[in-house]
N, C-alpha and C. Protein backbone atom coordinates (compact mmCIF):
# COMPACT_ATOMS: atom_id res chain seq x y z
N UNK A 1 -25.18 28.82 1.45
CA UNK A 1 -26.11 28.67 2.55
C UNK A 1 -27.38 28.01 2.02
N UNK A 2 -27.54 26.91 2.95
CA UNK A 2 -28.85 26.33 2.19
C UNK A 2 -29.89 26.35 3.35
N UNK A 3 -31.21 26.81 2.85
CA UNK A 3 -32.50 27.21 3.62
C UNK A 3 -33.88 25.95 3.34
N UNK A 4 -33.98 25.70 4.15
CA UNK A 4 -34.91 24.34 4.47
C UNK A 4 -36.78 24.83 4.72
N UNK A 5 -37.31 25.28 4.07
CA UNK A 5 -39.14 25.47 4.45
C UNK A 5 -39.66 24.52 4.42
N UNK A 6 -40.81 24.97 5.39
CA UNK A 6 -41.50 23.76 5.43
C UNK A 6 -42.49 24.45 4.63
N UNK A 7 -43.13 23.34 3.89
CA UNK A 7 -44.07 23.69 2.69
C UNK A 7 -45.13 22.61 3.02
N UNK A 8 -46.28 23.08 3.10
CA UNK A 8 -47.78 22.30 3.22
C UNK A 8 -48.29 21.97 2.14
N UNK A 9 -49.46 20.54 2.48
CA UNK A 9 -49.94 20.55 1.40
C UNK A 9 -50.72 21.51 0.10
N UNK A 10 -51.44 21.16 -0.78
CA UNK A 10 -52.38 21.93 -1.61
C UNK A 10 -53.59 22.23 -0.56
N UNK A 11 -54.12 23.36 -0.47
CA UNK A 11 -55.35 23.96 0.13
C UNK A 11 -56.65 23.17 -0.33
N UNK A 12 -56.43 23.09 -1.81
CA UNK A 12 -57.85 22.68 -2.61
C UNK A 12 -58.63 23.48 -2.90
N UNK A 13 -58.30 24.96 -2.28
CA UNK A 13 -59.18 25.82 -2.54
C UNK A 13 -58.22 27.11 -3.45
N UNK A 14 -58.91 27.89 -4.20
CA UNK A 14 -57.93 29.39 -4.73
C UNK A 14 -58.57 29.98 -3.60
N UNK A 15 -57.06 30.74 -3.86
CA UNK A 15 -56.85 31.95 -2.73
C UNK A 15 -57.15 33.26 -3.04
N UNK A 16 -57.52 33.57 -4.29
CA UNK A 16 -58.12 34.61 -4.92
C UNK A 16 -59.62 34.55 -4.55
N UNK A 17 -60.45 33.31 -5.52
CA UNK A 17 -62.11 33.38 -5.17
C UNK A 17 -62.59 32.41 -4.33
N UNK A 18 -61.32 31.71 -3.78
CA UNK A 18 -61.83 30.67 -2.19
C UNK A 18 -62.93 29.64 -3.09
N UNK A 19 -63.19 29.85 -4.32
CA UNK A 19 -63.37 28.27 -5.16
C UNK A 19 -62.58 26.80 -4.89
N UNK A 20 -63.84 25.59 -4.68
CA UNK A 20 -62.59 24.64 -4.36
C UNK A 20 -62.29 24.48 -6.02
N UNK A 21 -61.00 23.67 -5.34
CA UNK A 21 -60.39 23.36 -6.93
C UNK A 21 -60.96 21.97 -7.51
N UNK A 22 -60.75 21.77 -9.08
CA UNK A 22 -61.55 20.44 -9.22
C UNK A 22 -60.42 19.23 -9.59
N UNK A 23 -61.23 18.57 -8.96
CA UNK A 23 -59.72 17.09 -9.82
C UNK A 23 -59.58 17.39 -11.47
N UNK A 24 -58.04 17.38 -11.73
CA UNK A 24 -57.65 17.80 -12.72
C UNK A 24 -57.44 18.92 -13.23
N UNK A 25 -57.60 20.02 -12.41
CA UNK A 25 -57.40 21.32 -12.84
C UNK A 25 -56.14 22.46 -12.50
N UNK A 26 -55.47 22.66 -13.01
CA UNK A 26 -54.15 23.45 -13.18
C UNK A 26 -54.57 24.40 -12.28
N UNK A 27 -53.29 24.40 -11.33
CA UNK A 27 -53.02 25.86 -10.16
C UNK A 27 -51.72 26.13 -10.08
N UNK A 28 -51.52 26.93 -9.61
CA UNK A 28 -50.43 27.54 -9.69
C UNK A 28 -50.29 27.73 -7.81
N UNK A 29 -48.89 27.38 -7.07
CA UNK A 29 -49.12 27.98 -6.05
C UNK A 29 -47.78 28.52 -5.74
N UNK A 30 -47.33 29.51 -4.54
CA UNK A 30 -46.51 30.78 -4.57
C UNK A 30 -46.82 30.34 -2.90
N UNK A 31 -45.13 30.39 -2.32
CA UNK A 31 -44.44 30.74 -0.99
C UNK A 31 -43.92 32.07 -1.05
N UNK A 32 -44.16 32.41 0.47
CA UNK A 32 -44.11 33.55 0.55
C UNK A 32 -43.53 33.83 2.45
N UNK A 33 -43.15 34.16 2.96
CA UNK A 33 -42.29 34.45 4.32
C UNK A 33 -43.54 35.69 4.64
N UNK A 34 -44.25 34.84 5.74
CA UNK A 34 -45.22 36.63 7.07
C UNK A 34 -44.79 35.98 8.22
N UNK A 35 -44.10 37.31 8.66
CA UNK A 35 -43.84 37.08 9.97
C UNK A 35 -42.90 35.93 10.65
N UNK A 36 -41.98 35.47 9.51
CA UNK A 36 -40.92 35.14 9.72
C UNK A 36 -41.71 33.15 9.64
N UNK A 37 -43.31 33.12 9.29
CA UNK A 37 -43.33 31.72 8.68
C UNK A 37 -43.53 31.73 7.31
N UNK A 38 -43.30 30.23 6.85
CA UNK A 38 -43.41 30.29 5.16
C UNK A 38 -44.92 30.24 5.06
N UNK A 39 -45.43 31.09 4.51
CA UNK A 39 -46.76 30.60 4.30
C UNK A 39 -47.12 30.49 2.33
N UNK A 40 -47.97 29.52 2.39
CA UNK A 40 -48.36 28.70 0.94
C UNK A 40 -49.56 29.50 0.56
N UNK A 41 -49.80 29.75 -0.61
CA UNK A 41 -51.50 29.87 -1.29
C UNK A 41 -51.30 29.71 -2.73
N UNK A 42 -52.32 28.95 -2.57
CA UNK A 42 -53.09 28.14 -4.26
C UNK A 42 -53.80 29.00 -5.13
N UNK A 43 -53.36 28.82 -6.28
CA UNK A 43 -54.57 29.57 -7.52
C UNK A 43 -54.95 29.27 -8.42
N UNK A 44 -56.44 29.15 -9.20
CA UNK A 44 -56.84 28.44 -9.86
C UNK A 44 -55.86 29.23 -10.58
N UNK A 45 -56.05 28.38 -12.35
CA UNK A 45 -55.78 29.02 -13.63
C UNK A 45 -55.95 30.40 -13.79
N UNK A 46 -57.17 30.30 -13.67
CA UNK A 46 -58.07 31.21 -13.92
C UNK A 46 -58.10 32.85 -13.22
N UNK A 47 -57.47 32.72 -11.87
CA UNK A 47 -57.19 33.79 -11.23
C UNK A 47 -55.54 33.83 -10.97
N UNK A 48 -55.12 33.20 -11.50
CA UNK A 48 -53.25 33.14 -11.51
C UNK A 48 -53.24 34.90 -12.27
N UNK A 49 -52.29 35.65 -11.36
CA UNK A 49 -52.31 36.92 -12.29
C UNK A 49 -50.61 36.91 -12.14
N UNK A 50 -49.56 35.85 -12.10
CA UNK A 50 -48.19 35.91 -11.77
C UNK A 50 -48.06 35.66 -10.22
N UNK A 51 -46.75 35.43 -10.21
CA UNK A 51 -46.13 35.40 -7.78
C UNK A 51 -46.05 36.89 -8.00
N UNK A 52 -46.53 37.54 -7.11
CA UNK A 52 -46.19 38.80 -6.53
C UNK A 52 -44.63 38.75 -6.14
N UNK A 53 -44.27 39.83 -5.75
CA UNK A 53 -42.95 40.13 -6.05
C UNK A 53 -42.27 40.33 -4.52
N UNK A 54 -43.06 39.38 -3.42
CA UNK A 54 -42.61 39.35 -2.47
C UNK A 54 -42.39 37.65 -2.58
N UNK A 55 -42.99 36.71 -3.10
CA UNK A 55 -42.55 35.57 -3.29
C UNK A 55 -41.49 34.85 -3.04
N UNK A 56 -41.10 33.87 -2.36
CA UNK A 56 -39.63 33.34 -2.71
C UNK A 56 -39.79 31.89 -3.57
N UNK A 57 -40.80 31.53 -4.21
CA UNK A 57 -40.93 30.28 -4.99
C UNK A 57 -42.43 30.27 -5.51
N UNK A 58 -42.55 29.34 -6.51
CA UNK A 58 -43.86 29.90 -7.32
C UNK A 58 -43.56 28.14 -8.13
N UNK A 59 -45.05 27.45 -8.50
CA UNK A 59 -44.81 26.70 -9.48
C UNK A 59 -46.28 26.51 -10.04
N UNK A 60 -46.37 25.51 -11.05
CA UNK A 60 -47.51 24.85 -11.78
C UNK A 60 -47.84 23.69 -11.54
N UNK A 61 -48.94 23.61 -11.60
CA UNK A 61 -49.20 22.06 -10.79
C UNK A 61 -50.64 21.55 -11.07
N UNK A 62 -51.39 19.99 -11.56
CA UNK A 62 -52.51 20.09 -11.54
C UNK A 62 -53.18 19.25 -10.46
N UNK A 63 -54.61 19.42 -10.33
CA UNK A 63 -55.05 18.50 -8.85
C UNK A 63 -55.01 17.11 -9.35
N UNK A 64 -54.74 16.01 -8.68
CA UNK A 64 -55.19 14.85 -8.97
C UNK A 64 -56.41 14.53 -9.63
N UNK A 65 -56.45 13.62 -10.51
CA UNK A 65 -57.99 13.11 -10.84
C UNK A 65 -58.69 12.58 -9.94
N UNK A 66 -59.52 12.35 -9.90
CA UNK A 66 -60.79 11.72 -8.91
C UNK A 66 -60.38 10.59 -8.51
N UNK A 67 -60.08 9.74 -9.55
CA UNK A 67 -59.40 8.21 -9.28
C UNK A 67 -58.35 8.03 -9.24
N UNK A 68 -57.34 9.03 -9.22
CA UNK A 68 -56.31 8.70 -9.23
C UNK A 68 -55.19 8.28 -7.84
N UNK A 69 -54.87 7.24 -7.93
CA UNK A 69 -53.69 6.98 -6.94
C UNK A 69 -52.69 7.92 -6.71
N UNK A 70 -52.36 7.42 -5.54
CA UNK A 70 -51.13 8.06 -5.33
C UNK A 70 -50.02 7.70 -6.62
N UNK A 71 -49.21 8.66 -6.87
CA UNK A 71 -48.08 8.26 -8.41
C UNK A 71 -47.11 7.76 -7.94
N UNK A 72 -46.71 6.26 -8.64
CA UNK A 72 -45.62 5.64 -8.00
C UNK A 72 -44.45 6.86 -8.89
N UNK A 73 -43.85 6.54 -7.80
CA UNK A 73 -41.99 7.23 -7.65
C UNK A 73 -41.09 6.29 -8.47
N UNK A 74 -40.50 6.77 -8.61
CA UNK A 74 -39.05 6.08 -9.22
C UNK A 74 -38.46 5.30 -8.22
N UNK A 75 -38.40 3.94 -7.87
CA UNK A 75 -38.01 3.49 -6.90
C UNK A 75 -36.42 4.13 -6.66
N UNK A 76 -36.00 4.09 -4.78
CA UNK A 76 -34.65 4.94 -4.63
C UNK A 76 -33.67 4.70 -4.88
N UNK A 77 -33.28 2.78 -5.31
CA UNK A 77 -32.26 2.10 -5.92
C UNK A 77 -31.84 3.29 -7.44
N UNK A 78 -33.01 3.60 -8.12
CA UNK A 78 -32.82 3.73 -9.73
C UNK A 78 -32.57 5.12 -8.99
N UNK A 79 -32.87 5.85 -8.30
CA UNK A 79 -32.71 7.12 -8.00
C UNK A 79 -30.91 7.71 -7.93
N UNK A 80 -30.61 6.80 -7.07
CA UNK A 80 -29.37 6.56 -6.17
C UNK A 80 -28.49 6.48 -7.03
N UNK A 81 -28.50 5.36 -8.06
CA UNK A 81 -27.67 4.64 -8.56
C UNK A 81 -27.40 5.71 -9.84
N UNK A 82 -28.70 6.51 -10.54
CA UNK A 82 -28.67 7.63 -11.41
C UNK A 82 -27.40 9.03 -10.70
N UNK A 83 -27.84 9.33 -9.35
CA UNK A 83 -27.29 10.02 -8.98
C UNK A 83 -25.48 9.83 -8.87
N UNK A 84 -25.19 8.92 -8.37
CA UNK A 84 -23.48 8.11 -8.39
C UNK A 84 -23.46 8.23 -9.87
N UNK A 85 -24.06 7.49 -10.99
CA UNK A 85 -23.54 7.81 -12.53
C UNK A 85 -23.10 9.14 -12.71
N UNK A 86 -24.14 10.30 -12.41
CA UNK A 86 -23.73 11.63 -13.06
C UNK A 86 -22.80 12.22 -12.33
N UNK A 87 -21.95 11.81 -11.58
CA UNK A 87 -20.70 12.57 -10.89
C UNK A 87 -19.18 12.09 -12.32
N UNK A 88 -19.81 11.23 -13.01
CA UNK A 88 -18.59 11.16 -13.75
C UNK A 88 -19.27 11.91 -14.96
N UNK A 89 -20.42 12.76 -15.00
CA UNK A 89 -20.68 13.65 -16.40
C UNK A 89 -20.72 14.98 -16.02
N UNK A 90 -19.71 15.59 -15.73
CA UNK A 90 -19.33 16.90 -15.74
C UNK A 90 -20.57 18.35 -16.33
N UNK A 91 -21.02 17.59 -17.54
CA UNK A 91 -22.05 18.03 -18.17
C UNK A 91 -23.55 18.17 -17.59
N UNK A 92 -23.75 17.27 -16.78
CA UNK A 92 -24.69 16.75 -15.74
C UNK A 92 -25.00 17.52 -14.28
N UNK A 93 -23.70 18.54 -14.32
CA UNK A 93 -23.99 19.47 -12.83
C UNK A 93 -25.09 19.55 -12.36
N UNK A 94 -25.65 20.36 -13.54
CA UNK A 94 -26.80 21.23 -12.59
C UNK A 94 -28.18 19.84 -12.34
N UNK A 95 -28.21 18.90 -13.03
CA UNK A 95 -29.17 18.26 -12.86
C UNK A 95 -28.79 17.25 -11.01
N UNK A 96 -27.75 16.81 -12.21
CA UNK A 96 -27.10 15.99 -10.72
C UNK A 96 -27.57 17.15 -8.95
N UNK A 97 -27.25 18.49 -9.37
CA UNK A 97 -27.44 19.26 -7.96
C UNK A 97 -29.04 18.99 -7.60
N UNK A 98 -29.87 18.99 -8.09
CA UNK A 98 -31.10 19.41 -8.33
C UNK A 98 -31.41 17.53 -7.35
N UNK A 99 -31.25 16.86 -8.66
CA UNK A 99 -31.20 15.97 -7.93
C UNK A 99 -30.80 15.10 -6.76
N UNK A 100 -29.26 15.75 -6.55
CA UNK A 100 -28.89 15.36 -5.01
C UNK A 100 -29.66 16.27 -3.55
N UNK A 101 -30.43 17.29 -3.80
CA UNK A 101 -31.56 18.40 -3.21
C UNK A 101 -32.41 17.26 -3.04
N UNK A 102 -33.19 17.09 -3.95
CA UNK A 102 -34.54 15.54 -3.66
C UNK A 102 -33.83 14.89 -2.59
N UNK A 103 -33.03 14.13 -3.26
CA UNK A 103 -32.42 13.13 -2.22
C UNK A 103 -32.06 13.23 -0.90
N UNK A 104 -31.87 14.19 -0.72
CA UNK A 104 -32.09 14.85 0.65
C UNK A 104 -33.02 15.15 1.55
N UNK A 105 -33.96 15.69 0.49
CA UNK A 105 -35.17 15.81 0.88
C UNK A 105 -36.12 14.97 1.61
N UNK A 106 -35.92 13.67 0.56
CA UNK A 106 -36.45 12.38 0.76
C UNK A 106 -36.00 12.03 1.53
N UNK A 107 -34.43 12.39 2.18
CA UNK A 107 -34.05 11.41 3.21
C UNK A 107 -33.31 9.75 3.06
N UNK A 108 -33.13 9.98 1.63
CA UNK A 108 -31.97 9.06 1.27
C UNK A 108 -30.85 9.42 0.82
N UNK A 109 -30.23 10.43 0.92
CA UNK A 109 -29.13 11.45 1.57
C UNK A 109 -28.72 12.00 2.28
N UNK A 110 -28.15 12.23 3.53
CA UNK A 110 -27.59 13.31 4.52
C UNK A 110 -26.86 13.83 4.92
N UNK A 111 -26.74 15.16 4.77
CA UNK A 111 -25.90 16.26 4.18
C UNK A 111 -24.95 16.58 5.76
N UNK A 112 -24.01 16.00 5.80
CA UNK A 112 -22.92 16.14 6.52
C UNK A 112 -22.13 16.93 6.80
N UNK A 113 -21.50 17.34 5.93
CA UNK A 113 -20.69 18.64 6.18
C UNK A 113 -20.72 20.11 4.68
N UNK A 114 -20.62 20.71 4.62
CA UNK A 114 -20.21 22.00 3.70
C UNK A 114 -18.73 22.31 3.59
N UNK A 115 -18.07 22.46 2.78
CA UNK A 115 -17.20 23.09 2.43
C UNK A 115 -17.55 24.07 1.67
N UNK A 116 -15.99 24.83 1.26
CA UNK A 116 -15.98 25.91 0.29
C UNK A 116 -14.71 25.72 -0.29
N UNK A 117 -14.17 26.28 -0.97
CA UNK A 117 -12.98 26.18 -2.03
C UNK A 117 -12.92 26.59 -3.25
N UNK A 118 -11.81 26.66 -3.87
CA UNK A 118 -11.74 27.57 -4.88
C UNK A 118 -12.94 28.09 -6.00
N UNK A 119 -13.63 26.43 -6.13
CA UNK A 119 -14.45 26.49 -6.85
C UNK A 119 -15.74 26.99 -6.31
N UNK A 120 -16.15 26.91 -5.41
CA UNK A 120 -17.24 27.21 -4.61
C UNK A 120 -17.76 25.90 -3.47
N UNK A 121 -18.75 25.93 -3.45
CA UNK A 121 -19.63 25.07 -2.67
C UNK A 121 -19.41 23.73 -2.57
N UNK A 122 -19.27 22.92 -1.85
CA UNK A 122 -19.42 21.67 -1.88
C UNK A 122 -19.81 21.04 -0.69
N UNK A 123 -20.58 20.08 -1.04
CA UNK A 123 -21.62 19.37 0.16
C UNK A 123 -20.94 17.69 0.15
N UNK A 124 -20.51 17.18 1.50
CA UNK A 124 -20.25 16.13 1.71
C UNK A 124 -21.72 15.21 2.20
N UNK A 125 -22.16 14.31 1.59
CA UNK A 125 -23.57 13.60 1.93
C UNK A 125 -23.09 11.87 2.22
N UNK A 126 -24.03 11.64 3.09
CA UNK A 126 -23.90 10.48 3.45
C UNK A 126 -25.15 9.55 3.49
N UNK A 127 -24.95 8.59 2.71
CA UNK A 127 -26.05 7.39 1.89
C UNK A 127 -26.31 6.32 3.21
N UNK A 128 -26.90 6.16 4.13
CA UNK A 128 -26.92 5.37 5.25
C UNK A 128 -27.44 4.23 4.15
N UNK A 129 -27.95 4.19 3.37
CA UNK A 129 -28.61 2.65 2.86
C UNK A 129 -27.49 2.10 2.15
N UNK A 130 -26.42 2.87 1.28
CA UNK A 130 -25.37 2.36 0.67
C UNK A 130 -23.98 2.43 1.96
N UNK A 131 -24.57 3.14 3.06
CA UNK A 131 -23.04 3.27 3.60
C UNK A 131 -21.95 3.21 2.81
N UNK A 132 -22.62 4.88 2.39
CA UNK A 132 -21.25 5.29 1.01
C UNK A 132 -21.76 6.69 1.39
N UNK A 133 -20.09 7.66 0.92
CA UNK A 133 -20.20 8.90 0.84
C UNK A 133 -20.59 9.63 -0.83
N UNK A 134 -20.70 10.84 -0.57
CA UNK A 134 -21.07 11.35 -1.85
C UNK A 134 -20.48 13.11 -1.61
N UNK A 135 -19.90 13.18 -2.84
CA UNK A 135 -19.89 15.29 -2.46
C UNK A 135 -21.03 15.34 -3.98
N UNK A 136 -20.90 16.64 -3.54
CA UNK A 136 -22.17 17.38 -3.91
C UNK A 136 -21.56 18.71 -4.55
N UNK A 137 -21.25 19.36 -5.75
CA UNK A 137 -20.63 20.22 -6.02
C UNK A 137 -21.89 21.79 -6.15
N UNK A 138 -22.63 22.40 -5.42
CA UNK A 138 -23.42 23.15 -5.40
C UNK A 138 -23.33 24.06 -6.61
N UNK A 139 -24.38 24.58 -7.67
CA UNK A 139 -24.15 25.07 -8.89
C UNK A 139 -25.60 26.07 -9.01
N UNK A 140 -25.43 26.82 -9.70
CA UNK A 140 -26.53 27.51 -9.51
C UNK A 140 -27.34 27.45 -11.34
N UNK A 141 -28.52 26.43 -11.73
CA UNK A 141 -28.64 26.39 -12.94
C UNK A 141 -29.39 27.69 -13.48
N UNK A 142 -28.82 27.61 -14.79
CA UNK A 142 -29.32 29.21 -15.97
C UNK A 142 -30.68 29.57 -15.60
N UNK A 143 -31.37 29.92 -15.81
CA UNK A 143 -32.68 30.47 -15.38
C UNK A 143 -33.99 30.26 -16.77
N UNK A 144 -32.63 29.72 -17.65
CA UNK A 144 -33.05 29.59 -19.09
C UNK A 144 -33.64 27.90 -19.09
N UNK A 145 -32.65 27.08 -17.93
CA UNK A 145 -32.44 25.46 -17.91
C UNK A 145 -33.91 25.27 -17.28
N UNK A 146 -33.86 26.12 -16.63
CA UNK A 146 -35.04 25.37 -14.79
C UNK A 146 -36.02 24.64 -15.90
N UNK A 147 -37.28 24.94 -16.51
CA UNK A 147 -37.98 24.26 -17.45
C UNK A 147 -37.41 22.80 -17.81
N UNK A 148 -36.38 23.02 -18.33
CA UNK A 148 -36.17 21.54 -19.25
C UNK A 148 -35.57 20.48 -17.69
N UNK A 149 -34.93 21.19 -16.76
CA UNK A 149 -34.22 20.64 -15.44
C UNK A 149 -35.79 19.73 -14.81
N UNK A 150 -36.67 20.88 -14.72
CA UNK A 150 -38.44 20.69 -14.30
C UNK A 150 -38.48 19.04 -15.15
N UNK A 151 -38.59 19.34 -16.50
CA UNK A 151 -39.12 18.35 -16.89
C UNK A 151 -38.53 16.95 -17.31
N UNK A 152 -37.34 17.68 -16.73
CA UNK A 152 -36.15 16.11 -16.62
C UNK A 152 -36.58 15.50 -15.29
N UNK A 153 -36.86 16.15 -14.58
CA UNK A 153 -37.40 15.57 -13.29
C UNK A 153 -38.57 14.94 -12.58
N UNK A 154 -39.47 15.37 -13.82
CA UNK A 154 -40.47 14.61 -13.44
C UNK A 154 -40.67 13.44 -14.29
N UNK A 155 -40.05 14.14 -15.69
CA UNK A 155 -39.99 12.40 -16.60
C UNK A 155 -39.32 11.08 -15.58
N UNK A 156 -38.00 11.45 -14.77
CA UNK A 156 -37.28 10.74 -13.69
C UNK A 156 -38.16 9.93 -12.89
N UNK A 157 -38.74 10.77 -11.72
CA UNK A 157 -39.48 10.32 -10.87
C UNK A 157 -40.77 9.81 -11.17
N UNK A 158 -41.46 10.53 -12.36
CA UNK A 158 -42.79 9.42 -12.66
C UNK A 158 -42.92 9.08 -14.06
N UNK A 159 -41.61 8.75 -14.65
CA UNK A 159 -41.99 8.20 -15.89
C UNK A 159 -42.56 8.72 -17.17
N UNK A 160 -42.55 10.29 -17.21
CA UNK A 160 -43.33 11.08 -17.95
C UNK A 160 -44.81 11.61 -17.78
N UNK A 161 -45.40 11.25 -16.83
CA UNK A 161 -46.77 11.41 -16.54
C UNK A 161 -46.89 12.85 -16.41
């Protein structure tokens, strides 16, 4: 079963001392379900004490610099074309999943049908820009991976920044 939130931007402010935040400075922010919406809150460094344990997602994150642009993306050709490679690296599951999730996200994937079968999960997706299909073998990565998965993913999309 896959669950879709809607997630808002950064506040700019902590939600602990209602300080705004400054360009460049590490927060941490934590989703959380009241009343049946997702609701978001930001925290500086500084008042990060962990996600409470009603949480359903939690990450690290810093504010933009002052001057800084928007961060170019990995254009969706190199995206796409990464994603079709790792269906022939077996080894590649959990990233490939992670990454066919974005792609979805983004909306240069759309997730068509679900199956199930012996093995578990599988998602049939459909590439309207390649008018090509794709399955999707759903995997659940180690808890040990997420970190290095994290930072495979952003090296991906922005180049290491």
């Amino acid at each position: 079963m896959f669950v879709d939130f809607e997630v808002t931007n950064c506040s700019r402010q902590c939600a602990a001392s209602g300080r705004t935040l400054a360009p460049g400075e590490t927060y941490f922010s934590t989703l959380q379900v009241d009343g049946g919406k997702t609701v978001r809150a930001d925290y500086s460094a500084a008042e990060w004490r962990g996600a409470p344990e009603t949480a359903i997602a939690w990450w690290k994150a810093a504010m933009p610099a002052g001057d800084a642009g928007k961060p170019k993306l990995a254009p969706h050709d190199v995206l796409l074309n990464l994603f079709a490679d790792l269906a022939e690296r077996p080894e590649e599951a959990d990233f490939r999943y992670v990454l066919g999730l974005l792609l979805i996200r983004r909306r240069l994937l759309k997730l068509e049908e679900t199956q199930r079968d012996a093995f578990g999960e599988l998602m049939i997706l459909d590439c309207p820009r390649r008018n090509e299909q794709f399955e999707l073998r759903a995997t659940t990565p180690d808890p040990m991976q997420t970190e290095q998965l994290q930072q495979r993913m952003i090296e991906l999309l922005y180049g290491g920044e």
